[in-house]
Protein backbone atom coordinates (compact mmCIF):
# COMPACT_ATOMS: atom_id res chain seq x y z
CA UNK A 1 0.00 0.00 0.00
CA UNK A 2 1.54 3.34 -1.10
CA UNK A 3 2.25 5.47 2.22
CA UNK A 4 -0.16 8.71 3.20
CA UNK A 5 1.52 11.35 4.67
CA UNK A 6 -0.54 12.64 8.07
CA UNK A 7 -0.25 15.07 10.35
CA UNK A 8 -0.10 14.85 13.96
CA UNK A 9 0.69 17.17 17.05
CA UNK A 10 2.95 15.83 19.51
CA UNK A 11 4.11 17.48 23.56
CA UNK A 12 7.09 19.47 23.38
CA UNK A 13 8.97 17.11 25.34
CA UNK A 14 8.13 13.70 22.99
CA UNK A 15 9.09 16.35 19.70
CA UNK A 16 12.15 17.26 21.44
CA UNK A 17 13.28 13.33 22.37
CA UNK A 18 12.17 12.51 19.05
CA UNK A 19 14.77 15.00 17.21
CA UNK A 20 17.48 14.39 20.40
CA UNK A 21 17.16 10.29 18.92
CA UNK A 22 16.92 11.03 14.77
CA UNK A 23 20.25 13.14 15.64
CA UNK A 24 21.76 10.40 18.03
CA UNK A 25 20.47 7.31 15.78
CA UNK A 26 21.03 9.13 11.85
CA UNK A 27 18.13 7.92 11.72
CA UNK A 28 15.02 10.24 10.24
CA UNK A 29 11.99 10.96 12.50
CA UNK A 30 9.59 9.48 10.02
CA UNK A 31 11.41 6.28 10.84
CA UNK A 32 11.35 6.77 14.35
CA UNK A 33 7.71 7.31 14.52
CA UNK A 34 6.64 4.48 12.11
CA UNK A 35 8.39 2.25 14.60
CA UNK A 36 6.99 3.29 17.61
CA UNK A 37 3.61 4.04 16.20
CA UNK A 38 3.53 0.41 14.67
CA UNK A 39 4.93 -1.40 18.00
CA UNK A 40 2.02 0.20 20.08
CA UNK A 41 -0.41 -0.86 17.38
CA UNK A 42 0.91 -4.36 17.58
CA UNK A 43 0.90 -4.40 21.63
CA UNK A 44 -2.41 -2.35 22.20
CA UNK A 45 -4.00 -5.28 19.28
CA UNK A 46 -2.41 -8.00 21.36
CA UNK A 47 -3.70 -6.65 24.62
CA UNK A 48 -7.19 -6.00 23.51
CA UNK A 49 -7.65 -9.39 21.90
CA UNK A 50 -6.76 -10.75 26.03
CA UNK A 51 -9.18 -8.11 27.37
CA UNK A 52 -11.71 -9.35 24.79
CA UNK A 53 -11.66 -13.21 25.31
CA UNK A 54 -11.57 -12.66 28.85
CA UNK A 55 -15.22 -10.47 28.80
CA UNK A 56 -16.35 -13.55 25.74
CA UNK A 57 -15.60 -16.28 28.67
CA UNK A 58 -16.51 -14.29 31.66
CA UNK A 59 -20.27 -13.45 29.11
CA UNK A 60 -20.32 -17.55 28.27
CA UNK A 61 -19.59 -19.22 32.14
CA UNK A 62 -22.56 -16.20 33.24
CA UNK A 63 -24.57 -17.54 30.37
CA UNK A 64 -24.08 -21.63 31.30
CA UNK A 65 -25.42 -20.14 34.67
CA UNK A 66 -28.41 -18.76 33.52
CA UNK A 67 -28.95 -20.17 30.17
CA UNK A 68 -32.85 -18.16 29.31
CA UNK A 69 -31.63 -15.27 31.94
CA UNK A 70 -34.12 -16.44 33.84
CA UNK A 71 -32.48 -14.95 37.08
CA UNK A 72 -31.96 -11.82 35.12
CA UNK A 73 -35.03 -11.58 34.08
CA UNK A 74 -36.53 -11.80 37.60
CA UNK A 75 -34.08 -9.21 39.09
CA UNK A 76 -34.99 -6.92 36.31
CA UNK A 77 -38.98 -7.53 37.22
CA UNK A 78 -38.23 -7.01 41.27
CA UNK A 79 -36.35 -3.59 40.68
CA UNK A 80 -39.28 -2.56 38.35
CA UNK A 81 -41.90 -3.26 40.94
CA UNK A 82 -39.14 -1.44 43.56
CA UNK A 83 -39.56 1.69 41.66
CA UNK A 84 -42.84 1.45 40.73
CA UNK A 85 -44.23 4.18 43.32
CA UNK A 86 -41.32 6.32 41.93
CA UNK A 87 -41.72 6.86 38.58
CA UNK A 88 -43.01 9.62 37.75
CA UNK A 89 -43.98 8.96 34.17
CA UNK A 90 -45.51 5.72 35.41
CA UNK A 91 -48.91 5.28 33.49
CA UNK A 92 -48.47 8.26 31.18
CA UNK A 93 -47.17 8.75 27.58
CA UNK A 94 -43.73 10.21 27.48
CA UNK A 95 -43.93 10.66 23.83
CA UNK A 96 -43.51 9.15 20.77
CA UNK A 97 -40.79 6.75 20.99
CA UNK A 98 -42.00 5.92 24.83
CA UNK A 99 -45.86 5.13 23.10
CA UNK A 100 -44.73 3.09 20.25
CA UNK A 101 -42.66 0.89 22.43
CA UNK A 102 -45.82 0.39 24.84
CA UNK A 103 -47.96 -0.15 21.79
CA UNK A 104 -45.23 -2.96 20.97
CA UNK A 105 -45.21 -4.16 24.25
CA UNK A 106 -49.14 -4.54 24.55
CA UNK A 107 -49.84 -5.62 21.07
């Protein structure tokens, strides 16, 4: 893939260690940058894909638990009768997203 050129602000400090290493290295900053921009994409990707697999199992064991959400289900109904003195829009239209989903609900 032919490269784009892009522009990007960087902190004082990280502009001035990037031209202290070009200098030190003979090595030009577009270099420099590709490198270290293309390592973090690399570790960031790798980390992610952990922190993703990790929610996927921790969604699938809760889901062998409670296979219809049956328990969630029931929480959900017990906090709705909780509130039920507290809602102030409780038994009137709140407009016209609010009515079509009751007209859903009750159809």
């Amino acid at each position: 893939m032919p490269r784009k050129a892009s522009t990007h602000r960087l902190e004082p400090d990280v502009q001035a260690g990037l031209n202290h290493l070009s200098k030190v290295l003979h090595r030009p900053k577009n270099k420099l940058m590709n490198e270290a921009v293309s390592r973090f994409v690399q570790e960031r990707s790798i980390q992610l894909v952990q922190e993703m697999e990790g929610v996927i199992n921790s969604l699938k064991k809760y889901q062998r638990s409670d296979p219809d959400f049956e328990r969630a289900i029931e929480r959900l109904v017990n906090d709705e009768v909780a509130q039920a003195g507290a809602d102030p829009l409780e038994g009137r239209p709140a407009g016209a997203v609010q009515a079509e989903i009751r007209g859903l609900l009750h159809a």
